[in-house]
N, C-alpha and C. Protein backbone atom coordinates (compact mmCIF):
# COMPACT_ATOMS: atom_id res chain seq x y z
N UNK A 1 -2.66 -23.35 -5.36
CA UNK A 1 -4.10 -23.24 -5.27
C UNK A 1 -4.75 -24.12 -6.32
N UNK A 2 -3.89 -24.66 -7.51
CA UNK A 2 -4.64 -25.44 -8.50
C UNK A 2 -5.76 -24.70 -8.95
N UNK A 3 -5.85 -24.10 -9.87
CA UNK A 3 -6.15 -23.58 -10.44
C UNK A 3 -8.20 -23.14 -10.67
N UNK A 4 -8.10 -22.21 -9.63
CA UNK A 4 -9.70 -22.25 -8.98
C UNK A 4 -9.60 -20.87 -9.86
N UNK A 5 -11.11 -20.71 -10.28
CA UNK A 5 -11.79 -19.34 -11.32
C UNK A 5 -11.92 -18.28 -10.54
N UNK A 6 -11.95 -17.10 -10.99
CA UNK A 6 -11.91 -15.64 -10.64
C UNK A 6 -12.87 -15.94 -9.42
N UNK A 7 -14.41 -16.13 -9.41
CA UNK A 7 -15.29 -16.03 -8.15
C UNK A 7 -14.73 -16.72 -7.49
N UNK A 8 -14.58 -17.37 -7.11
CA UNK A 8 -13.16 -18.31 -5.62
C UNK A 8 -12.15 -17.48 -5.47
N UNK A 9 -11.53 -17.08 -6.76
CA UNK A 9 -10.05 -15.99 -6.21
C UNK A 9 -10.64 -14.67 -5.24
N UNK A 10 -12.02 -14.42 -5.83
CA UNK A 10 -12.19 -13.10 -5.35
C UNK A 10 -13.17 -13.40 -4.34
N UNK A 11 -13.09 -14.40 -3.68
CA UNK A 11 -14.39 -15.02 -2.26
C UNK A 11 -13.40 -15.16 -1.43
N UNK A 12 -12.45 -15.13 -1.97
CA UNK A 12 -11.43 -15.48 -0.55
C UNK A 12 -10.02 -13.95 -0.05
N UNK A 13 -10.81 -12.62 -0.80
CA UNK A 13 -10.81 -11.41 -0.46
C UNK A 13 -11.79 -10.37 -0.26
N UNK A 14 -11.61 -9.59 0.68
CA UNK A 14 -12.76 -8.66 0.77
C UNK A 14 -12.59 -7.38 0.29
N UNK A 15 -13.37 -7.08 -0.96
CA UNK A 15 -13.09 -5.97 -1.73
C UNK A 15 -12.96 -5.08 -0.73
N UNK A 16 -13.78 -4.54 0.18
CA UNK A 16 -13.42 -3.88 1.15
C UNK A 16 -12.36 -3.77 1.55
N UNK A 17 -11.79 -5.06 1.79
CA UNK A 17 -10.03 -4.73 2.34
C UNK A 17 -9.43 -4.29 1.09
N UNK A 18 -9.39 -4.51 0.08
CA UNK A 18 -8.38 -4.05 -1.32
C UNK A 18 -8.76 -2.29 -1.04
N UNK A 19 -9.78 -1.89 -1.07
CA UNK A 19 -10.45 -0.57 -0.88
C UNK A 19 -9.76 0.16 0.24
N UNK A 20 -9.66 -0.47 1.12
CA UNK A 20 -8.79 -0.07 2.49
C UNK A 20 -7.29 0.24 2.50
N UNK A 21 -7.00 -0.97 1.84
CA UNK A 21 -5.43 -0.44 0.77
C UNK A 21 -4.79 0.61 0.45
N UNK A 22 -6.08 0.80 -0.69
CA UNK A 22 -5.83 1.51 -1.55
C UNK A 22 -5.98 3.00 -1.35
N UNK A 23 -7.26 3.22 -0.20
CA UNK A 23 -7.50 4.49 0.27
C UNK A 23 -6.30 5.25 1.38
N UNK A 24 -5.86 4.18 1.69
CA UNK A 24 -4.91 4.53 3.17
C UNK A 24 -3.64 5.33 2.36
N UNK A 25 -3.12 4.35 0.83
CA UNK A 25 -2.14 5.15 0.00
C UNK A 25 -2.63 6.12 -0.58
N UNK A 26 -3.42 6.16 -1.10
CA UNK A 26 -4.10 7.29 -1.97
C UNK A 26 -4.48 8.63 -1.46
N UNK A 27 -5.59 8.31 0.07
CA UNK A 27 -6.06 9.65 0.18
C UNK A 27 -7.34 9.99 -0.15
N UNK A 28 -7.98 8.88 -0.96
CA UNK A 28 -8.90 9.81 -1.81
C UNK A 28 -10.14 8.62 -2.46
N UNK A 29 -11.39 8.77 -2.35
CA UNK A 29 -12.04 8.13 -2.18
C UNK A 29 -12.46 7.30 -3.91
N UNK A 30 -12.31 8.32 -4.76
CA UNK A 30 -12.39 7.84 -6.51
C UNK A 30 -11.36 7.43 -6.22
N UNK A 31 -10.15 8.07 -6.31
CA UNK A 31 -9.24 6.80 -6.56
C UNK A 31 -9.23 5.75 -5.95
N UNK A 32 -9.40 5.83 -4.80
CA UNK A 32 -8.85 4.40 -4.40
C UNK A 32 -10.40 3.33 -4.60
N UNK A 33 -11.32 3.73 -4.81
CA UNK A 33 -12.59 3.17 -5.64
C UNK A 33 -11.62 2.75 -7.50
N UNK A 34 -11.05 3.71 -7.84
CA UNK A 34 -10.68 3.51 -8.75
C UNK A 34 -9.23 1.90 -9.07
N UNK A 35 -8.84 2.29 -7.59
CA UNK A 35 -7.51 1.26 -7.89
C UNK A 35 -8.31 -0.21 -7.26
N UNK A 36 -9.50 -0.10 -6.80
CA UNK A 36 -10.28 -1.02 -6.16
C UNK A 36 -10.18 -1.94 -8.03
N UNK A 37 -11.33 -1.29 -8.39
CA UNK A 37 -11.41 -1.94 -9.67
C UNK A 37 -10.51 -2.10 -10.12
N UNK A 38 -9.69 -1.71 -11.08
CA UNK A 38 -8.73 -1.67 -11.49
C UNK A 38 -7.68 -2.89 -10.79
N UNK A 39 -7.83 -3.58 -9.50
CA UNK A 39 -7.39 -5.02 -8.96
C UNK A 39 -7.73 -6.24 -9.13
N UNK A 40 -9.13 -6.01 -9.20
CA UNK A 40 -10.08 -6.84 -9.51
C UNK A 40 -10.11 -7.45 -11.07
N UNK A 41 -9.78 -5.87 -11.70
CA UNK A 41 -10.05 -6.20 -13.03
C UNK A 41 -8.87 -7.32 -13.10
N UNK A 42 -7.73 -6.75 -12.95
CA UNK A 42 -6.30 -7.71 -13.35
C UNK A 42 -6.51 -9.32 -12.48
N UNK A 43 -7.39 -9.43 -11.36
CA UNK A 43 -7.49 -10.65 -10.80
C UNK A 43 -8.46 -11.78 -12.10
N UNK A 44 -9.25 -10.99 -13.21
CA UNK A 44 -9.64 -11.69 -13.89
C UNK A 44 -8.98 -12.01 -14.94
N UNK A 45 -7.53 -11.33 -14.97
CA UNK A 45 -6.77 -11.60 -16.12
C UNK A 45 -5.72 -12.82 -16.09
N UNK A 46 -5.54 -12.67 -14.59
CA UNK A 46 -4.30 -13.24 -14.02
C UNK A 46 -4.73 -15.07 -14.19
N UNK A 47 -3.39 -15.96 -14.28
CA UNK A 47 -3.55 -17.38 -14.44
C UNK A 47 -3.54 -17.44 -12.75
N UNK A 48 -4.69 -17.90 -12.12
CA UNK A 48 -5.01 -18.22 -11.15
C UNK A 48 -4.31 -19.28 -10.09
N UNK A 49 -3.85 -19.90 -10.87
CA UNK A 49 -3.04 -21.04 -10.65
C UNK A 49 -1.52 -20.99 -10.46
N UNK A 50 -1.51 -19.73 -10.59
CA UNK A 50 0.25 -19.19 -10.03
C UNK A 50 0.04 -18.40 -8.76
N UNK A 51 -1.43 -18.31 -8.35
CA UNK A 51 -1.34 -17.48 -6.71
C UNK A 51 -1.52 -18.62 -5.94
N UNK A 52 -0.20 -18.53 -4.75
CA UNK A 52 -0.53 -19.37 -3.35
C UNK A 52 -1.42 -19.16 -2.86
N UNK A 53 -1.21 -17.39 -2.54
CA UNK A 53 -1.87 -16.79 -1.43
C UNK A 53 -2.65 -15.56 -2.02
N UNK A 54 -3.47 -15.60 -1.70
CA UNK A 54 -4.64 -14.30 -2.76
C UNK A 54 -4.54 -13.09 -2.19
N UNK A 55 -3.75 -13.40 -0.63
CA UNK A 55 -4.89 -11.73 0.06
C UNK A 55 -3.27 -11.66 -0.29
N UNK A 56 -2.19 -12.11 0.10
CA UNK A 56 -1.01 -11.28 -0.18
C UNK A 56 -0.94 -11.00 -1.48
N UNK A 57 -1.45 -11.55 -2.61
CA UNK A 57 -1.56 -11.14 -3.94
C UNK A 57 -2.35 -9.71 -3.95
N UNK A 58 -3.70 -9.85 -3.62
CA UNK A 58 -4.04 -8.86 -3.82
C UNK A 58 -3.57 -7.50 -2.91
N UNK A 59 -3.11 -7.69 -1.83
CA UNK A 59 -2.33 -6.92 -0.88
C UNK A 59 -1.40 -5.95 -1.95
N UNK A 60 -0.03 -7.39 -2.71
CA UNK A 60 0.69 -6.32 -3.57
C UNK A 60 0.83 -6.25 -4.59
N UNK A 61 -0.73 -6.42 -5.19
CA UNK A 61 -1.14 -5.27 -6.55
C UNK A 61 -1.90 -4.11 -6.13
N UNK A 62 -2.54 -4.46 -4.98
CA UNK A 62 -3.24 -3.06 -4.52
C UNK A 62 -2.04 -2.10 -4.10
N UNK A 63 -1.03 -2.38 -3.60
CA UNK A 63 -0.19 -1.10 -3.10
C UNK A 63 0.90 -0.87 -4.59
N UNK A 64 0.83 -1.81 -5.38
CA UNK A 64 1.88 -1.19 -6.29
C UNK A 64 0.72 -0.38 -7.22
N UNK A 65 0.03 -1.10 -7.74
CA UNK A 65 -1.00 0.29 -8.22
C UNK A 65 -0.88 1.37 -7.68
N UNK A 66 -1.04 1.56 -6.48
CA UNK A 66 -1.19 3.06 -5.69
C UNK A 66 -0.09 3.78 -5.91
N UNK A 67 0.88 2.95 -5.40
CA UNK A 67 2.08 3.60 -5.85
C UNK A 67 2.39 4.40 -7.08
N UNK A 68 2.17 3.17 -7.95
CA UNK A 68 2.02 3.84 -9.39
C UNK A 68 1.17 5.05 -10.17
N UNK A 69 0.06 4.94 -9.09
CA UNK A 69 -0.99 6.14 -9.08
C UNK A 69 -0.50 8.06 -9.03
N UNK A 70 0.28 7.13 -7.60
CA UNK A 70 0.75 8.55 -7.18
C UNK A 70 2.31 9.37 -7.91
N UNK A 71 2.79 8.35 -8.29
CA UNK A 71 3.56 8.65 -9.40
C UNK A 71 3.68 9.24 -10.64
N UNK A 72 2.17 8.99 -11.12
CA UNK A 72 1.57 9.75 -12.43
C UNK A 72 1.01 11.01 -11.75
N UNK A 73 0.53 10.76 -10.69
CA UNK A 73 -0.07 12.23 -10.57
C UNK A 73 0.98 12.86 -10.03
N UNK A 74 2.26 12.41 -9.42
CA UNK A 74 3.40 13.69 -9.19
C UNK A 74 3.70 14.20 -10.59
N UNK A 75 3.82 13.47 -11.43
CA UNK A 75 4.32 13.84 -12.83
C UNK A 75 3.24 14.88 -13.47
N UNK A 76 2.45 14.89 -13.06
CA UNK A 76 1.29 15.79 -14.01
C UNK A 76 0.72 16.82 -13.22
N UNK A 77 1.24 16.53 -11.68
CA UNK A 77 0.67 17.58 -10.74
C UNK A 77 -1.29 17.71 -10.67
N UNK A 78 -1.49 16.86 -11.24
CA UNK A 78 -2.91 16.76 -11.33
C UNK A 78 -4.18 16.28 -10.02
N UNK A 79 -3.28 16.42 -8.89
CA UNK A 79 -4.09 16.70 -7.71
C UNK A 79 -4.22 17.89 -6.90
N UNK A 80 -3.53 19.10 -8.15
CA UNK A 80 -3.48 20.18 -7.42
C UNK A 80 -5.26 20.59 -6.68
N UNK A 81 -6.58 20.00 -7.58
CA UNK A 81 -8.00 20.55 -7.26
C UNK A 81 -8.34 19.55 -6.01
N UNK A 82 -7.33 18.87 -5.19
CA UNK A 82 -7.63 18.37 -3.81
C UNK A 82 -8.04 19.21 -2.87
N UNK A 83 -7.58 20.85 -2.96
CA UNK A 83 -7.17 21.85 -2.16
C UNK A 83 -8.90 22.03 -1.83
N UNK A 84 -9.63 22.01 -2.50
CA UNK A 84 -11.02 22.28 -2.08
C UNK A 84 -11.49 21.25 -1.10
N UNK A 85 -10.85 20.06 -0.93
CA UNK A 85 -11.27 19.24 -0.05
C UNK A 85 -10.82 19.72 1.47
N UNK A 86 -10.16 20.19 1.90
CA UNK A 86 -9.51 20.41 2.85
C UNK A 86 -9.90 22.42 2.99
N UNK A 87 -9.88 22.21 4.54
CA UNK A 87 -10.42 24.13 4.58
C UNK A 87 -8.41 24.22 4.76
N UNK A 88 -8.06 24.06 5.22
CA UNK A 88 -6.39 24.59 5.01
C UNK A 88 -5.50 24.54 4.16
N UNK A 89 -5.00 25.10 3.11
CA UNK A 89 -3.81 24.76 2.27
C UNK A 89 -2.83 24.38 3.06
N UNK A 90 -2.17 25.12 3.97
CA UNK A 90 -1.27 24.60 4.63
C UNK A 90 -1.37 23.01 5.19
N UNK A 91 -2.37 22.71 5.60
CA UNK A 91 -2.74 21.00 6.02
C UNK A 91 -2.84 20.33 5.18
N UNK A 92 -2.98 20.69 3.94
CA UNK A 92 -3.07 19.94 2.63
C UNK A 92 -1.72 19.68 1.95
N UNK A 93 -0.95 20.60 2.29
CA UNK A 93 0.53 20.58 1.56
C UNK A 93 0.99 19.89 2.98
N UNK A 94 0.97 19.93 3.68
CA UNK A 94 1.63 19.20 4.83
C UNK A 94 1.42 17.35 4.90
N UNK A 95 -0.04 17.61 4.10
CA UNK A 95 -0.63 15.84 4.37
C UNK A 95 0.17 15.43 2.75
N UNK A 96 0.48 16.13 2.03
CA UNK A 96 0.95 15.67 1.03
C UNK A 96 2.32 15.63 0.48
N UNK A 97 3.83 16.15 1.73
CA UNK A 97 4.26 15.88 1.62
C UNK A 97 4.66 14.72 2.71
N UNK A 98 3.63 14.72 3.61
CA UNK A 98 4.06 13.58 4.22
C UNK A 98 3.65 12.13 3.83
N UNK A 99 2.92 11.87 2.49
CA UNK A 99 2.89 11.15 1.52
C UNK A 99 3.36 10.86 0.78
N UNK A 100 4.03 11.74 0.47
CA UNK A 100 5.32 11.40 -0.62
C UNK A 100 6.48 11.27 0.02
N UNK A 101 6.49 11.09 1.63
CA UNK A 101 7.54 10.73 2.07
C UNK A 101 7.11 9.26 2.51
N UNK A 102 6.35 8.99 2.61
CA UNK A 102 5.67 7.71 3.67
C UNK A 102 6.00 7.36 1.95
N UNK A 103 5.35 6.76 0.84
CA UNK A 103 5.64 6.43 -0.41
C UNK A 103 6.70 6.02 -0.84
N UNK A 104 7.65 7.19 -0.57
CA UNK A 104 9.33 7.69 -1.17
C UNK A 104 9.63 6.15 -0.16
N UNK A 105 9.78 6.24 0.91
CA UNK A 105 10.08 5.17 1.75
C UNK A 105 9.37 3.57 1.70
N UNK A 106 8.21 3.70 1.32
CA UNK A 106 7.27 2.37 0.68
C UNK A 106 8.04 1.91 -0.20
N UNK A 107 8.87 2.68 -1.53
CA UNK A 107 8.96 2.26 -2.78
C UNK A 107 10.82 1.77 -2.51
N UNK A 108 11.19 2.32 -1.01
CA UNK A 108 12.51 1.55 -1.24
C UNK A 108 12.40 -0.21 -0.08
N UNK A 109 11.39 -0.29 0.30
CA UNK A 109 11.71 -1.22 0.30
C UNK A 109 11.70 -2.19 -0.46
N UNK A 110 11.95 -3.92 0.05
CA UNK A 110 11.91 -4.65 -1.10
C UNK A 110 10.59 -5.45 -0.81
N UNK A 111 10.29 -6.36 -1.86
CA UNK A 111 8.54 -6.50 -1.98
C UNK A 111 8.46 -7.41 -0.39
N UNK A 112 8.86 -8.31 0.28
CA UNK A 112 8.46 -8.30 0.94
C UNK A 112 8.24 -8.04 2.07
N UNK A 113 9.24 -7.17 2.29
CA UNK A 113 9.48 -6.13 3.82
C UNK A 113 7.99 -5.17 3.42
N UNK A 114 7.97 -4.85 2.33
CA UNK A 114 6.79 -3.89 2.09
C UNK A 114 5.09 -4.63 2.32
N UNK A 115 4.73 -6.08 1.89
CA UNK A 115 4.14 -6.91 2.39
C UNK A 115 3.97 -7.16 3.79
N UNK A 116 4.88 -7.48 4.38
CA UNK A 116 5.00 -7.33 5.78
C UNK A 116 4.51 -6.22 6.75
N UNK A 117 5.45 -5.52 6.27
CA UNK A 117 4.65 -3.42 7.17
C UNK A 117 3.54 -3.76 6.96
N UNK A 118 2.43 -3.90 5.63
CA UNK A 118 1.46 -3.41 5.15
C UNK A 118 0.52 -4.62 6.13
N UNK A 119 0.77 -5.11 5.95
CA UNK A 119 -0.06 -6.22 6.66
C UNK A 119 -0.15 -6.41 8.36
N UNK A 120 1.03 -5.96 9.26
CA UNK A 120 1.06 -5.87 10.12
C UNK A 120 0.59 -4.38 11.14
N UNK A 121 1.02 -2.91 10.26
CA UNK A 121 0.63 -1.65 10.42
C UNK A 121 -1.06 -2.20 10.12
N UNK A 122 -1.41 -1.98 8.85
CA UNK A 122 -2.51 -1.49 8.34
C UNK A 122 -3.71 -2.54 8.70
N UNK A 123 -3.24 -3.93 8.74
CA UNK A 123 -4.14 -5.13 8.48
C UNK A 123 -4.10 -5.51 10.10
N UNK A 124 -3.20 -5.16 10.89
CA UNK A 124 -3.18 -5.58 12.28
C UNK A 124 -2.83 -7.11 12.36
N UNK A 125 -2.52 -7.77 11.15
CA UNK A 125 -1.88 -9.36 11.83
C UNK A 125 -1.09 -9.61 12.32
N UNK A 126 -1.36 -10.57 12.68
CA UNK A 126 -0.04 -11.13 14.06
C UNK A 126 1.04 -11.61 12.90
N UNK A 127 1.95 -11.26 13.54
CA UNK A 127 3.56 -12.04 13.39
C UNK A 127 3.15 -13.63 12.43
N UNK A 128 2.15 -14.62 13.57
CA UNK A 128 2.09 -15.82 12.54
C UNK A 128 1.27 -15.67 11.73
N UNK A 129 0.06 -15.48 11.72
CA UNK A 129 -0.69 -14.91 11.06
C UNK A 129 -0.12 -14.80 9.11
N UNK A 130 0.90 -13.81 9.28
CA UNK A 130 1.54 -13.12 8.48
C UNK A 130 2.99 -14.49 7.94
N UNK A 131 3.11 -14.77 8.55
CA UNK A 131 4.26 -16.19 8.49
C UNK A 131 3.82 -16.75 7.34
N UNK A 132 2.15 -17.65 8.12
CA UNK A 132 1.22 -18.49 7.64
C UNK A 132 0.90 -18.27 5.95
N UNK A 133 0.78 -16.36 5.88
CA UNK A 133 -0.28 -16.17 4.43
C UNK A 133 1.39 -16.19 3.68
N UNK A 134 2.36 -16.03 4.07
CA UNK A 134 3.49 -15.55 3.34
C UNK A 134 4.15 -16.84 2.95
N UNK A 135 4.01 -17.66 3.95
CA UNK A 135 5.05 -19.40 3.95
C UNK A 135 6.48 -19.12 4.09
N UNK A 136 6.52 -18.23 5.14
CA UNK A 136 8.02 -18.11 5.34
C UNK A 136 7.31 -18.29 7.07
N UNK A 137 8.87 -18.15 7.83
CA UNK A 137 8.74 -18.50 9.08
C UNK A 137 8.66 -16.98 10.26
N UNK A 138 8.31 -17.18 11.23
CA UNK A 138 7.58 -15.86 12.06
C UNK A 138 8.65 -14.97 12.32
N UNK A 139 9.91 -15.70 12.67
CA UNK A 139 11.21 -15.27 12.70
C UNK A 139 11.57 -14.44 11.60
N UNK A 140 11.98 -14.83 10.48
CA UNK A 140 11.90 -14.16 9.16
C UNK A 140 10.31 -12.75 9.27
N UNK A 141 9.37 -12.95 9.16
CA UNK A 141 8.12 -11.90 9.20
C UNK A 141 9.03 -10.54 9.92
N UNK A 142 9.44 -11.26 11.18
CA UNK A 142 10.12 -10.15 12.09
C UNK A 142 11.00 -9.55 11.77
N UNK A 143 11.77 -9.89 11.28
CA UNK A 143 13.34 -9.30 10.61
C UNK A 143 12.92 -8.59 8.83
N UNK A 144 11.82 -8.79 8.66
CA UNK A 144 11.37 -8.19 7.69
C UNK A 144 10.54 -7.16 8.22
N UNK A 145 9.74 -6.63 9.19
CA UNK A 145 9.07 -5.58 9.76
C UNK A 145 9.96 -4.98 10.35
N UNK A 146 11.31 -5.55 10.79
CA UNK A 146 12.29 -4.75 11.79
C UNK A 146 13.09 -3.50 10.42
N UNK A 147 13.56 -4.49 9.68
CA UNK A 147 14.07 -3.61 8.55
C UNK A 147 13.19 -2.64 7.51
N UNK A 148 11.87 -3.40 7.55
CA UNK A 148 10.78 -2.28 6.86
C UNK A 148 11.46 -1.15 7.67
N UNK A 149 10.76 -0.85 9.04
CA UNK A 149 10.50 0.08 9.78
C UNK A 149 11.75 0.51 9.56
N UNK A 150 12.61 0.44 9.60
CA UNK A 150 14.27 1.04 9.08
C UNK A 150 14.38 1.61 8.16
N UNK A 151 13.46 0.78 7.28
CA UNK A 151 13.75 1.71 5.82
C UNK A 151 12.88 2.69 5.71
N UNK A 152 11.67 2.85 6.62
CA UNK A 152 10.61 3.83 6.92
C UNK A 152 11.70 4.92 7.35
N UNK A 153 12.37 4.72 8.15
CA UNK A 153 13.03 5.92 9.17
C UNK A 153 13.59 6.80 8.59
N UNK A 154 14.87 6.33 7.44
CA UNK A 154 15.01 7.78 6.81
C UNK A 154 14.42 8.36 5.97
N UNK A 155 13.90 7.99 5.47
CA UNK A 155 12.53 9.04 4.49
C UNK A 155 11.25 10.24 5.44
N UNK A 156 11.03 9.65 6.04
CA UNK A 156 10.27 10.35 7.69
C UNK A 156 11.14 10.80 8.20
N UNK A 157 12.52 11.07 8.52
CA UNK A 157 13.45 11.53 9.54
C UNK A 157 13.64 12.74 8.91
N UNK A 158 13.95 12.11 7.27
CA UNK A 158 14.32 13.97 6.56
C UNK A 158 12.69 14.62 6.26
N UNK A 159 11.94 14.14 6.34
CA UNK A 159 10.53 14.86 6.54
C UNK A 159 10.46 15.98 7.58
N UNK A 160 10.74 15.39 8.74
CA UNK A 160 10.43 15.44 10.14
C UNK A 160 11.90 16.92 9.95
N UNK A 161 12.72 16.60 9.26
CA UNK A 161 13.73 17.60 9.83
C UNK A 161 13.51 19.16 8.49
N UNK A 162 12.85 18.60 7.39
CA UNK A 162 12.60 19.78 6.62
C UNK A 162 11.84 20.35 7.09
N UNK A 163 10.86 20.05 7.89
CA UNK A 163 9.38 20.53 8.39
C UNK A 163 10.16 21.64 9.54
N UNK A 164 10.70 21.12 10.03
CA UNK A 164 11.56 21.71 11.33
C UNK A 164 12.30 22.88 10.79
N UNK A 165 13.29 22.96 9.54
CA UNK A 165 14.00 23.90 9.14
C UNK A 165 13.39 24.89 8.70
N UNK A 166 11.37 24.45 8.27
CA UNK A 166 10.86 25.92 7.42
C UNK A 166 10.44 26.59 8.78
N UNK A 167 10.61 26.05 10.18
CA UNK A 167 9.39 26.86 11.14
C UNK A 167 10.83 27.97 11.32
């Protein structure tokens, strides 16, 4: 990119999409307002001139933040006051372990199978599309969404089968 200043890095993303990101992992409207900023901020830190591609940049700092988000708050249990958001506990513990399974499974893939899912699930791009922002070839994109989704499967499979063992 040769080395263009923060307003160009950040004209050629739509905070909105970082926001979209971040809410889809999160759940939750401060935070993911929170990991919004918190992207932005580091896009003004960052040497500009080492990003090819911005939206896949900002793509995976927005999901490793989140990640990292939800990691501190497993450790501190500090989303237990979500429960008021939701009229069901039961739907609330249900949406939240199926987050920490969708996650558990995010965090084994490798960065760019995880790029890939995220962009093709969430962002809806095409195969080239996704080639194009990545500079790898469409072939490759594919064999990286084929194995994402693989590595999705067993983390969701033992979800899907604990859920089954408490009924």
């Amino acid at each position: 990119m040769g080395g263009i200043g923060f307003r160009q890095l950040t004209q050629k993303i739509d905070r909105n999409q970082i926001y979209s990101w971040a809410y889809r992992i999160l759940q939750n409207h401060h935070d993911a307002m929170d990991a919004t900023q918190e992207v932005l901020l580091r896009a003004t830190r960052k040497n500009d001139s080492d990003i090819e591609n911005p939206k896949a940049w900002f793509r995976r700092i927005t999901i490793n933040l989140c990640i990292d988000t939800l990691r501190k708050r497993e450790k501190t249990e500090e989303y237990s006051w979500r429960q008021i958001e939701t009229p069901s506990p039961q739907n609330n513990a249900y949406r939240n372990e199926l987050r920490d399974a969708v996650v558990k499974g995010l965090e084994s893939l490798s960065e760019k199978q995880r790029s890939v899912l995220i962009a093709k699930v969430y962002d809806q791009d095409t195969f080239a599309d996704i080639a194009d922002s990545m500079g790898i070839s469409p072939s490759s994109v594919k064999t990286h969404y084929l194995r994402a989704l693989q590595g999705l499967r067993g983390p969701l499979l033992q979800h899907a089968e604990f859920r089954r063992s408490e009924k």
